[in-house]
ModelCIF file with pLDDT and N, C-alpha, C, O atoms, coordinates in Angstrom:
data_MODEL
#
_entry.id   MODEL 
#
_entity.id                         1 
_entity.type                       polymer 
_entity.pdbx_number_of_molecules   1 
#
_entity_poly.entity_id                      1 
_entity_poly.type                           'polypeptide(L)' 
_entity_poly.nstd_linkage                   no 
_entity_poly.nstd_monomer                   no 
_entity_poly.pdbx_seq_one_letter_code       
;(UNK)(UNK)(UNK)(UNK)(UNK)(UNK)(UNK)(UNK)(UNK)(UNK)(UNK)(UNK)(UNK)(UNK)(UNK)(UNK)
(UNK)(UNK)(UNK)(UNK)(UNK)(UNK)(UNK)(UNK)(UNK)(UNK)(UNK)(UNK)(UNK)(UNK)(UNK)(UNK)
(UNK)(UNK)(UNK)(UNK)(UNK)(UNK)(UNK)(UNK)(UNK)(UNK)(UNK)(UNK)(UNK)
;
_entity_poly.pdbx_seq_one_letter_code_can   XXXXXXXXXXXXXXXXXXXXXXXXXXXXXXXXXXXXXXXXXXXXX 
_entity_poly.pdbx_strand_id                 A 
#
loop_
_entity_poly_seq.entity_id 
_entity_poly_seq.num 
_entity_poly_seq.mon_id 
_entity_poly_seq.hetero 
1 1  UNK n 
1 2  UNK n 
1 3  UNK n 
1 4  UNK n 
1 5  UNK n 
1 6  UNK n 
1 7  UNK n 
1 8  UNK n 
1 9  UNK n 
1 10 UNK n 
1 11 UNK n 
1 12 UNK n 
1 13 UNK n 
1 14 UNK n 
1 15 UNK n 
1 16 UNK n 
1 17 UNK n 
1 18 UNK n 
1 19 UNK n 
1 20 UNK n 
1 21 UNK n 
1 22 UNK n 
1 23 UNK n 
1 24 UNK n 
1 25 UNK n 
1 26 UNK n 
1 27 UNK n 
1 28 UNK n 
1 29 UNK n 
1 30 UNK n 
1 31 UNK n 
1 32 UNK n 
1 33 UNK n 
1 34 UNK n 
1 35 UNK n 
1 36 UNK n 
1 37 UNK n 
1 38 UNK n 
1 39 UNK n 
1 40 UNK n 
1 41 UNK n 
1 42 UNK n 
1 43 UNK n 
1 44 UNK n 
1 45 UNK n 
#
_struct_asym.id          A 
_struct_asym.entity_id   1 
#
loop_
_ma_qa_metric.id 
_ma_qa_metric.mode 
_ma_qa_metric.name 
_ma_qa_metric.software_group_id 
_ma_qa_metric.type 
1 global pLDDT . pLDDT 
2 local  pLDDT . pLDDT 
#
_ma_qa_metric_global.metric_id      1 
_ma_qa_metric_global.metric_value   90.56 
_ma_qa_metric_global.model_id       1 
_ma_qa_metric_global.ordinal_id     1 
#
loop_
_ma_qa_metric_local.label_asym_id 
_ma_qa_metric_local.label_comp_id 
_ma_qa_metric_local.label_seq_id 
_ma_qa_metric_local.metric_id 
_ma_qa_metric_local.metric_value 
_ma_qa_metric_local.model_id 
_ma_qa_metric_local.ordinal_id 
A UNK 1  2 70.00 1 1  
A UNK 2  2 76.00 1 2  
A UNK 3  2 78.00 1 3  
A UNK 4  2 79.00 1 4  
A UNK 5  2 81.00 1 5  
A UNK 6  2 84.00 1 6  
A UNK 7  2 87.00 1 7  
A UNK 8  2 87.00 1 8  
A UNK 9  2 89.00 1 9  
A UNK 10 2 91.00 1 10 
A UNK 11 2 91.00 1 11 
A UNK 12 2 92.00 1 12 
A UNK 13 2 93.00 1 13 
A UNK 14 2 93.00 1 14 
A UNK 15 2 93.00 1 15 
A UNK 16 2 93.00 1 16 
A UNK 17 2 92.00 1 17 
A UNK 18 2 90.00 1 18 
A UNK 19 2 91.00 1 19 
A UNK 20 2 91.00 1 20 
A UNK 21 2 89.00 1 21 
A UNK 22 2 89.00 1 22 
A UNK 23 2 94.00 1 23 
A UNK 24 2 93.00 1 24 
A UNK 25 2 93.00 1 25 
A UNK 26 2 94.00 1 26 
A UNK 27 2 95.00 1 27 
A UNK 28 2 95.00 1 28 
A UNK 29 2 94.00 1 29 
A UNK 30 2 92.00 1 30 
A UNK 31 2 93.00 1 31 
A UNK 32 2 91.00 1 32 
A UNK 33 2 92.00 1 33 
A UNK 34 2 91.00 1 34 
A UNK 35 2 93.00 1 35 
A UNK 36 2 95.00 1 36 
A UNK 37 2 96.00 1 37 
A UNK 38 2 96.00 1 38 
A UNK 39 2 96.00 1 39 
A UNK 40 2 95.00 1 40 
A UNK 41 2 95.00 1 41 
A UNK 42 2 94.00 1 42 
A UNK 43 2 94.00 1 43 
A UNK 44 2 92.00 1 44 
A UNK 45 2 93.00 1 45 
#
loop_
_atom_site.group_PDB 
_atom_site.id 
_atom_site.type_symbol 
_atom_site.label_atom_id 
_atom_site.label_alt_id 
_atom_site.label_comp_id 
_atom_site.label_asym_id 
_atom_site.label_entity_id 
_atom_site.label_seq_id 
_atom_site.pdbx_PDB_ins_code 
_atom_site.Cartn_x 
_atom_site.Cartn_y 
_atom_site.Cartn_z 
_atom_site.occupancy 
_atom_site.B_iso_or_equiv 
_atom_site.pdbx_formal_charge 
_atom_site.auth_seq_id 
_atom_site.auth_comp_id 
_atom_site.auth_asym_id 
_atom_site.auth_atom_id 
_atom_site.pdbx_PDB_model_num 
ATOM 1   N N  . UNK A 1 1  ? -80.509  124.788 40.049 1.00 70.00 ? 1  UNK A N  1 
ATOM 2   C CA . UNK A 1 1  ? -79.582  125.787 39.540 1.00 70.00 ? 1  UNK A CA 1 
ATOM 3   C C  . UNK A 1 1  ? -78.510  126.218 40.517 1.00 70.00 ? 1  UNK A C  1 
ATOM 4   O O  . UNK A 1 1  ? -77.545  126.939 40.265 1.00 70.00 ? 1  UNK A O  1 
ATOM 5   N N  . UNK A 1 2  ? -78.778  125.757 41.478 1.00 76.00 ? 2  UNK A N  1 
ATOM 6   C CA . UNK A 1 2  ? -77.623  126.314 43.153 1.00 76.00 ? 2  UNK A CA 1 
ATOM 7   C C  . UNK A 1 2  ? -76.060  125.209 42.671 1.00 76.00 ? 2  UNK A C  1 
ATOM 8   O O  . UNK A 1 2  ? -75.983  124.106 42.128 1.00 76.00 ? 2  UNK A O  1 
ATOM 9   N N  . UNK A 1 3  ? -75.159  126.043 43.120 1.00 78.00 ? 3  UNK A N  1 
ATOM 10  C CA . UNK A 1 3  ? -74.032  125.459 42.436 1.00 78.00 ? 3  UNK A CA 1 
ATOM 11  C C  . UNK A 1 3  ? -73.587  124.292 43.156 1.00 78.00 ? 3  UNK A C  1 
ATOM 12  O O  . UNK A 1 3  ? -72.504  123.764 42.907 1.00 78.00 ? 3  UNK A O  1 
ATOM 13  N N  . UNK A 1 4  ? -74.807  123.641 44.514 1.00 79.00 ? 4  UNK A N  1 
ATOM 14  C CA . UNK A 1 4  ? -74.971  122.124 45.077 1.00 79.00 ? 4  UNK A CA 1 
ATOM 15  C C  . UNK A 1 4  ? -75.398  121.159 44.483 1.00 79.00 ? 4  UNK A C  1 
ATOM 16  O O  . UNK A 1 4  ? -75.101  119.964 44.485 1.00 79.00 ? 4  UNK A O  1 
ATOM 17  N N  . UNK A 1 5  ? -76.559  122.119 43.659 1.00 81.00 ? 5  UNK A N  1 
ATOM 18  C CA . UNK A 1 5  ? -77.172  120.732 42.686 1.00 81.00 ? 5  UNK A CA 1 
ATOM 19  C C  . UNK A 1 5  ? -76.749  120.454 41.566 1.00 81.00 ? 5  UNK A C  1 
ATOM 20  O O  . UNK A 1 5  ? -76.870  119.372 40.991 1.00 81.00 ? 5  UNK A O  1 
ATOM 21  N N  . UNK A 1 6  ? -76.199  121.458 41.164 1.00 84.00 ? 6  UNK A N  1 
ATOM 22  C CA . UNK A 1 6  ? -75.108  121.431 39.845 1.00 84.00 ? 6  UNK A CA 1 
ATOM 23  C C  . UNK A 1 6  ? -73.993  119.957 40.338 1.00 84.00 ? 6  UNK A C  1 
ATOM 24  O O  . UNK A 1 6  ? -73.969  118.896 39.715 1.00 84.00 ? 6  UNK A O  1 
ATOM 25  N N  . UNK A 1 7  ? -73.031  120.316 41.766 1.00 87.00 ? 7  UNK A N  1 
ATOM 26  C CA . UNK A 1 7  ? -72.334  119.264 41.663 1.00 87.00 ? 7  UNK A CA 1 
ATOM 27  C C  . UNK A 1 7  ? -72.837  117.755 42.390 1.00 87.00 ? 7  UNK A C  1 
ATOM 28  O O  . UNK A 1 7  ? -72.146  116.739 42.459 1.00 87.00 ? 7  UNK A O  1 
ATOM 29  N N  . UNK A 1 8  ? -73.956  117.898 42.796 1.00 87.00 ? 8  UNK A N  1 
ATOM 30  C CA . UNK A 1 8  ? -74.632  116.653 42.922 1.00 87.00 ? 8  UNK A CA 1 
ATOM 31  C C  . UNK A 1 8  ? -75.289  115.927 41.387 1.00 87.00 ? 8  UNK A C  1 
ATOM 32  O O  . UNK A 1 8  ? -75.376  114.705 41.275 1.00 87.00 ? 8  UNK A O  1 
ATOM 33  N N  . UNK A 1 9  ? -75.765  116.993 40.144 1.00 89.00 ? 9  UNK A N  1 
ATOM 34  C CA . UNK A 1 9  ? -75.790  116.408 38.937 1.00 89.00 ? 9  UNK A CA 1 
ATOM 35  C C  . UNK A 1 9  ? -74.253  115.717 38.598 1.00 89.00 ? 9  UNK A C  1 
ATOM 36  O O  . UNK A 1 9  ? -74.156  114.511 38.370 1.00 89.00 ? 9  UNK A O  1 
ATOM 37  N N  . UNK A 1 10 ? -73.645  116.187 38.597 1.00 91.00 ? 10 UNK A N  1 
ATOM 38  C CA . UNK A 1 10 ? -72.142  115.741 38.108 1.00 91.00 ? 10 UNK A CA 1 
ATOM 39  C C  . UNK A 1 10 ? -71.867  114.800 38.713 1.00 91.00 ? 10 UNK A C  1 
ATOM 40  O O  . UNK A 1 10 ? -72.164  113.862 37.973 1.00 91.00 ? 10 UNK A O  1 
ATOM 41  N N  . UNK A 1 11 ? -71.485  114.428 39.598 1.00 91.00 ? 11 UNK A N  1 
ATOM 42  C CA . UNK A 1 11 ? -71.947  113.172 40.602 1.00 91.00 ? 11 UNK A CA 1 
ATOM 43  C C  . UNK A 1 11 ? -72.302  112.108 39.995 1.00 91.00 ? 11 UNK A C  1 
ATOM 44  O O  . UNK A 1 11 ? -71.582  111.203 39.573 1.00 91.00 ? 11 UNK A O  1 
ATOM 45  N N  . UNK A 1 12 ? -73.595  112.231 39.945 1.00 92.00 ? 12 UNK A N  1 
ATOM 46  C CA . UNK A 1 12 ? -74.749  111.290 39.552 1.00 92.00 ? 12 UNK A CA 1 
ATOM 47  C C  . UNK A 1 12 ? -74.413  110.827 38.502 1.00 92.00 ? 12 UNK A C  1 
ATOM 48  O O  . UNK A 1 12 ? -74.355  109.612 38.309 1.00 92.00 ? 12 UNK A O  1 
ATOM 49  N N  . UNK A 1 13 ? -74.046  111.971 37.368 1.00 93.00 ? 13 UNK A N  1 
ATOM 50  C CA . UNK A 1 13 ? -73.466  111.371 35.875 1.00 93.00 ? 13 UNK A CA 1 
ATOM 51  C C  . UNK A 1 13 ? -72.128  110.439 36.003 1.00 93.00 ? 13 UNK A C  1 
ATOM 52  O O  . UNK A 1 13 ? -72.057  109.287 35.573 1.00 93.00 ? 13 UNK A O  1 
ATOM 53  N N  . UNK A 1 14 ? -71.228  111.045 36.577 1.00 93.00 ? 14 UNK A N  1 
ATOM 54  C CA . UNK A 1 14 ? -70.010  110.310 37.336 1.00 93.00 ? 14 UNK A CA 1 
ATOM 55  C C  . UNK A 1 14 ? -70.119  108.670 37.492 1.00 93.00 ? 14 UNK A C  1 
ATOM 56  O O  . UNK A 1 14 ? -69.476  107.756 36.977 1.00 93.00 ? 14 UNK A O  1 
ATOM 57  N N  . UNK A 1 15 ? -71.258  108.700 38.466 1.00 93.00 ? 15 UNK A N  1 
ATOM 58  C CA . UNK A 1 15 ? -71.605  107.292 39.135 1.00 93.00 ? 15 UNK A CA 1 
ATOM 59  C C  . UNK A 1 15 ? -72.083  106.571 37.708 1.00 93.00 ? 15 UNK A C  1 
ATOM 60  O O  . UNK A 1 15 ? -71.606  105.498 37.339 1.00 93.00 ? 15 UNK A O  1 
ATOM 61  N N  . UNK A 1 16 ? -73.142  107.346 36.921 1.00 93.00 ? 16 UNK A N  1 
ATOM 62  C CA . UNK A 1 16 ? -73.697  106.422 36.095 1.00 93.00 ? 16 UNK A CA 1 
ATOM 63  C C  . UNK A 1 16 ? -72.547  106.013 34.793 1.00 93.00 ? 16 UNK A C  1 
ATOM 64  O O  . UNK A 1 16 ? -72.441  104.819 34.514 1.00 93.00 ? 16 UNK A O  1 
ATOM 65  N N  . UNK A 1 17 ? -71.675  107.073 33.994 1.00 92.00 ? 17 UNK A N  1 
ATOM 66  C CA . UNK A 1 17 ? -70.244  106.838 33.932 1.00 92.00 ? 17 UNK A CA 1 
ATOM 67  C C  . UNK A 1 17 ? -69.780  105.394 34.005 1.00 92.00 ? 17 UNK A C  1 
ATOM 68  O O  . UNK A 1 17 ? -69.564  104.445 33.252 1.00 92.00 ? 17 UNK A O  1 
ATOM 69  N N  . UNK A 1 18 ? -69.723  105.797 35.650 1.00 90.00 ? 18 UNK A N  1 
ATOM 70  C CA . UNK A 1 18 ? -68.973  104.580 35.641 1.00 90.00 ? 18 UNK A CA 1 
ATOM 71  C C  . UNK A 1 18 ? -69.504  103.152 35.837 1.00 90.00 ? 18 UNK A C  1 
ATOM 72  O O  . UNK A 1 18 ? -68.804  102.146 35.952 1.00 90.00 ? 18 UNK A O  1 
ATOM 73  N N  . UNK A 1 19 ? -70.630  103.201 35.856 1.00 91.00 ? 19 UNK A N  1 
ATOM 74  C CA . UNK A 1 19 ? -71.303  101.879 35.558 1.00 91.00 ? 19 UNK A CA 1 
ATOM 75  C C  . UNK A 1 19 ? -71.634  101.815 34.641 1.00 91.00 ? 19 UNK A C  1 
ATOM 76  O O  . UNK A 1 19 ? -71.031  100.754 34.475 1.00 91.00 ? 19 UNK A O  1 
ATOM 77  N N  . UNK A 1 20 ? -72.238  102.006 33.451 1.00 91.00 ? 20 UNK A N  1 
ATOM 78  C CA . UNK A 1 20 ? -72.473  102.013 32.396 1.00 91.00 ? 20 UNK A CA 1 
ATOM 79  C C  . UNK A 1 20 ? -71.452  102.595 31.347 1.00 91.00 ? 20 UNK A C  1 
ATOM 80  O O  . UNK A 1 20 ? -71.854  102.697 30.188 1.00 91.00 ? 20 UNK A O  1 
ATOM 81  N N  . UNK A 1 21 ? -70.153  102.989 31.654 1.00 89.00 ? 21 UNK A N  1 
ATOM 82  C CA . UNK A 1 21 ? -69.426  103.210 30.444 1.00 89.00 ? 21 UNK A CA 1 
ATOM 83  C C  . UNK A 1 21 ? -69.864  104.739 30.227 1.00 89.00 ? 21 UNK A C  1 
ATOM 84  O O  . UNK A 1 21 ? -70.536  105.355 31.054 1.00 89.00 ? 21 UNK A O  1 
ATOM 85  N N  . UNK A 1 22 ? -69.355  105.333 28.889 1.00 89.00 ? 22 UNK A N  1 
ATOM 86  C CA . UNK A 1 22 ? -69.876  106.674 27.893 1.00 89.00 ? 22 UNK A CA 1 
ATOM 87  C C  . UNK A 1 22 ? -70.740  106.779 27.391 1.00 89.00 ? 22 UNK A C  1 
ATOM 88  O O  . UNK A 1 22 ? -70.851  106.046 26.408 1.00 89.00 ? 22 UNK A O  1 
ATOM 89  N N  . UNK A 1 23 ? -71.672  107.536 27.641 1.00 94.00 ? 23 UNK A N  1 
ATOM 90  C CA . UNK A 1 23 ? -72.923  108.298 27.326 1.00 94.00 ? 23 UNK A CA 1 
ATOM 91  C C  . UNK A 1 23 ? -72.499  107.868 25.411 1.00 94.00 ? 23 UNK A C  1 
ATOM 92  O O  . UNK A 1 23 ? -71.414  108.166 24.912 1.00 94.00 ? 23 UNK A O  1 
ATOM 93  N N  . UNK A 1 24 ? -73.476  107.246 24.743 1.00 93.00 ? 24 UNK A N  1 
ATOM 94  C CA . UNK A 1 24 ? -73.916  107.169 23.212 1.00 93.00 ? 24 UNK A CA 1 
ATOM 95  C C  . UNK A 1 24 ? -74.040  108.485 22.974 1.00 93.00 ? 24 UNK A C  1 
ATOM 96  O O  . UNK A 1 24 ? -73.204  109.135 22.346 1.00 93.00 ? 24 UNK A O  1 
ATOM 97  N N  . UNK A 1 25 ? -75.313  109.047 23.565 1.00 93.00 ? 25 UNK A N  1 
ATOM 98  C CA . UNK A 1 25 ? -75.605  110.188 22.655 1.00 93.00 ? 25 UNK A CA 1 
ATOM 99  C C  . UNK A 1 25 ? -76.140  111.781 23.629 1.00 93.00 ? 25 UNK A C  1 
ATOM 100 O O  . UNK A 1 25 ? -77.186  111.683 24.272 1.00 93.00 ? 25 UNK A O  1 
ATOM 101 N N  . UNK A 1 26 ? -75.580  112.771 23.655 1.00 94.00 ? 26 UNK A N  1 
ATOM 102 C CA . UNK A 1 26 ? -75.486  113.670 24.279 1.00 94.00 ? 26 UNK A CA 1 
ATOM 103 C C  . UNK A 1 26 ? -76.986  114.943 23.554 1.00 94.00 ? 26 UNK A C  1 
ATOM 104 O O  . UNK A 1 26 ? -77.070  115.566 22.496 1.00 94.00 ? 26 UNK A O  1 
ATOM 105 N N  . UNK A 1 27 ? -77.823  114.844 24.642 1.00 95.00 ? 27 UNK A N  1 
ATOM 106 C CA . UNK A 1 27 ? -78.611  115.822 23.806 1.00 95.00 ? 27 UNK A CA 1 
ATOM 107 C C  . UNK A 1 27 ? -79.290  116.943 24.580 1.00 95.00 ? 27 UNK A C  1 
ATOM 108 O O  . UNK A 1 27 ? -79.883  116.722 25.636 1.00 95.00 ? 27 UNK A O  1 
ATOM 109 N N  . UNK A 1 28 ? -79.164  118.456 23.893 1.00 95.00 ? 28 UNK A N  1 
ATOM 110 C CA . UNK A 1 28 ? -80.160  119.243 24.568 1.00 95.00 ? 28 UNK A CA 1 
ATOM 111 C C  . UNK A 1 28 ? -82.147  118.991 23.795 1.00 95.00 ? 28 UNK A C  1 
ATOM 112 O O  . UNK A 1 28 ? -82.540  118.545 22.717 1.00 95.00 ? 28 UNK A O  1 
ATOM 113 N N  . UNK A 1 29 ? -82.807  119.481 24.881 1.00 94.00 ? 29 UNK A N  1 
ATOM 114 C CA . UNK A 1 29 ? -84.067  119.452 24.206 1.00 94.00 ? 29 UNK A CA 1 
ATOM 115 C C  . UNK A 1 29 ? -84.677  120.697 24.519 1.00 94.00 ? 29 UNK A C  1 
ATOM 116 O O  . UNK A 1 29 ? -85.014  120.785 25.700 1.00 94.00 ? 29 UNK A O  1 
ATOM 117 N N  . UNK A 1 30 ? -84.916  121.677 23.812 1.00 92.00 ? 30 UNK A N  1 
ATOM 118 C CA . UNK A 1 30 ? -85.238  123.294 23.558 1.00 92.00 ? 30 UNK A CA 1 
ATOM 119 C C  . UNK A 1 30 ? -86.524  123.641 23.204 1.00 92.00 ? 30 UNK A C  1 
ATOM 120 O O  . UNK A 1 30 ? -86.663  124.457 22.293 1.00 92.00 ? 30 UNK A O  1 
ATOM 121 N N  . UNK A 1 31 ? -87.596  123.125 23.812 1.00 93.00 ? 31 UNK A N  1 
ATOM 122 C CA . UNK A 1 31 ? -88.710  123.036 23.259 1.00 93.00 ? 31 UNK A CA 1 
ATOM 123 C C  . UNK A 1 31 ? -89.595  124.770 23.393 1.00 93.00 ? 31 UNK A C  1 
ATOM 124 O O  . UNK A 1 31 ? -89.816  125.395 24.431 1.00 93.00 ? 31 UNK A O  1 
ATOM 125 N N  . UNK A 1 32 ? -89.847  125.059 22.360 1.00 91.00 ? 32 UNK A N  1 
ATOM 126 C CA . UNK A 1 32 ? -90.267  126.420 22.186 1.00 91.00 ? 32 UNK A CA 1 
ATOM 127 C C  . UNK A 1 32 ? -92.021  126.464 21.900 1.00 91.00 ? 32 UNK A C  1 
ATOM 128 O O  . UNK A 1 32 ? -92.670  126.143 20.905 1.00 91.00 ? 32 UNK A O  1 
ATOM 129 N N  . UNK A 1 33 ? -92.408  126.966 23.132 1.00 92.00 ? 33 UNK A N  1 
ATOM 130 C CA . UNK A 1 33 ? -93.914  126.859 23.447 1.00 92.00 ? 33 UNK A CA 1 
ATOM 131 C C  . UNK A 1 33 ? -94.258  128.035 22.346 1.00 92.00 ? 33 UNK A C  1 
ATOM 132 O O  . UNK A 1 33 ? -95.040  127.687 21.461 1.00 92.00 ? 33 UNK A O  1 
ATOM 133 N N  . UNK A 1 34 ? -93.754  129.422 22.297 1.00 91.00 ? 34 UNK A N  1 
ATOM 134 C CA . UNK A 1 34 ? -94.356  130.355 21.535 1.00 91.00 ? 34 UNK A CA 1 
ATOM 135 C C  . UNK A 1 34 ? -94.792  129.800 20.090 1.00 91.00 ? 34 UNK A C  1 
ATOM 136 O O  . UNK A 1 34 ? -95.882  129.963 19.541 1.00 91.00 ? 34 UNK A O  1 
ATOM 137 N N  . UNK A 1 35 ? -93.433  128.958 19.510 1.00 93.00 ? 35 UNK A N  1 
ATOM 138 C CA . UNK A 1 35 ? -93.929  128.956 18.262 1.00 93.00 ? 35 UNK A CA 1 
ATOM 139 C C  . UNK A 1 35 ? -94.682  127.148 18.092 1.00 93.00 ? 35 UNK A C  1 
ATOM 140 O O  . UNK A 1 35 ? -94.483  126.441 17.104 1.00 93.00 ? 35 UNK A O  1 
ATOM 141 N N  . UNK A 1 36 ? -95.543  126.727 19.328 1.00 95.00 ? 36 UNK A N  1 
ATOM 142 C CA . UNK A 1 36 ? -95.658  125.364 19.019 1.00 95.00 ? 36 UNK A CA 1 
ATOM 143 C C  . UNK A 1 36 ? -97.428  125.787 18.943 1.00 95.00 ? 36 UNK A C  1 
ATOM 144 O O  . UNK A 1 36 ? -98.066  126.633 19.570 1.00 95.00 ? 36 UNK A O  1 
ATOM 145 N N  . UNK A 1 37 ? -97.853  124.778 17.873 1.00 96.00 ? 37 UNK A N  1 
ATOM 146 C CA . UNK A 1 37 ? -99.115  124.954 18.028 1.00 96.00 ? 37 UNK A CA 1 
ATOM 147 C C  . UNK A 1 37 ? -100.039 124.047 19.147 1.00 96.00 ? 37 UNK A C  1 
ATOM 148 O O  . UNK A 1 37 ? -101.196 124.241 19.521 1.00 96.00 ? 37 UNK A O  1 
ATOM 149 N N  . UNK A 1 38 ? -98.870  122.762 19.606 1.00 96.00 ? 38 UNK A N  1 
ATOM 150 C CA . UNK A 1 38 ? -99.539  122.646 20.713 1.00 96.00 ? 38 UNK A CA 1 
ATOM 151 C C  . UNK A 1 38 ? -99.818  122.715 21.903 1.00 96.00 ? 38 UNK A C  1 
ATOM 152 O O  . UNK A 1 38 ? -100.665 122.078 22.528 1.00 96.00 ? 38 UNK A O  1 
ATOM 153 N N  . UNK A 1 39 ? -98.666  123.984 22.466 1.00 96.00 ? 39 UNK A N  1 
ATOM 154 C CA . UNK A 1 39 ? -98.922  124.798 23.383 1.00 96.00 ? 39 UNK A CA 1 
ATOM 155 C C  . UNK A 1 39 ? -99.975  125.530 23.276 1.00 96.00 ? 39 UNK A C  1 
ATOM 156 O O  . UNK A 1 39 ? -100.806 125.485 24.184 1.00 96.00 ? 39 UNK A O  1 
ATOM 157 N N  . UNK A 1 40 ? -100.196 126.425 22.067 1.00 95.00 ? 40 UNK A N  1 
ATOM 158 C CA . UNK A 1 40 ? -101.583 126.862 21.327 1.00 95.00 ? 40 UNK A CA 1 
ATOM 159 C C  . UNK A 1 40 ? -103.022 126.407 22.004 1.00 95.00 ? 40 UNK A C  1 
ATOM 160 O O  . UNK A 1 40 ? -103.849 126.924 22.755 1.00 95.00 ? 40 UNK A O  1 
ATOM 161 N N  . UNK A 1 41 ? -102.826 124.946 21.202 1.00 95.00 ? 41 UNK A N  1 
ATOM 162 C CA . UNK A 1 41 ? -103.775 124.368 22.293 1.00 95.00 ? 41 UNK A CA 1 
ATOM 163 C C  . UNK A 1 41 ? -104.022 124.171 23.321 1.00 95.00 ? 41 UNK A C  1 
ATOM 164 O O  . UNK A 1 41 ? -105.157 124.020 23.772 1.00 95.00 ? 41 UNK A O  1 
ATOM 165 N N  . UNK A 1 42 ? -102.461 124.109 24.222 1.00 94.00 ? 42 UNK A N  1 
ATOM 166 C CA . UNK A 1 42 ? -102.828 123.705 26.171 1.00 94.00 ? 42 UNK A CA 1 
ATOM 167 C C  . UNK A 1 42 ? -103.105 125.339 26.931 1.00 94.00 ? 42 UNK A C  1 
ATOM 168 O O  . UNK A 1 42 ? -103.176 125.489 28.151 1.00 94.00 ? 42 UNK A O  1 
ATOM 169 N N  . UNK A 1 43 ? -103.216 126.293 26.076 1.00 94.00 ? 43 UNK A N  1 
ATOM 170 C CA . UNK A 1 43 ? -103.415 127.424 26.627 1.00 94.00 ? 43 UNK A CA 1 
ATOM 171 C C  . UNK A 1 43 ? -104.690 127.880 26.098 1.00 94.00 ? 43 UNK A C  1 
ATOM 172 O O  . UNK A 1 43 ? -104.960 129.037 26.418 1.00 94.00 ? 43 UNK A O  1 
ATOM 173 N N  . UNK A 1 44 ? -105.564 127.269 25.360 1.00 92.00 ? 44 UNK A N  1 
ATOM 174 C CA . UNK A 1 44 ? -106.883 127.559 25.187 1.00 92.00 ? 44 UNK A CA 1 
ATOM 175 C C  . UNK A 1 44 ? -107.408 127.588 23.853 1.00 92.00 ? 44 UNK A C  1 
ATOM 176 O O  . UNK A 1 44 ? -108.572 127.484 23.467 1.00 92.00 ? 44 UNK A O  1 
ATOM 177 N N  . UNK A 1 45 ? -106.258 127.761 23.170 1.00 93.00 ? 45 UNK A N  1 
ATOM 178 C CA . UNK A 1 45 ? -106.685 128.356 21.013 1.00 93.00 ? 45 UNK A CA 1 
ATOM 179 C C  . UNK A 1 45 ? -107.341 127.126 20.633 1.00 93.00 ? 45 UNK A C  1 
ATOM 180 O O  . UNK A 1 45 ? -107.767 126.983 19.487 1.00 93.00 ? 45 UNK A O  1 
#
């Protein structure tokens, strides 16, 4: 989260960029333990 590793991520994407061309498909993943039942389970229910 330090605004070093932020521009060392950017970087990295940069480099990969440019070897590989444009990212296909851009995605967040938001995974919500409260409402998952199988967090449920890794916490004991």
């Amino acid at each position: 989260g330090s605004h070093a590793s932020k521009l060392v991520a950017r970087n990295e994407i940069r480099a990969y960029m440019g070897y590989f061309g444009l990212p296909h498909i851009y995605l967040t993943m938001n995974p919500n333990a409260t409402h998952s039942p199988v967090f449920q389970v890794m916490v004991g229910d």
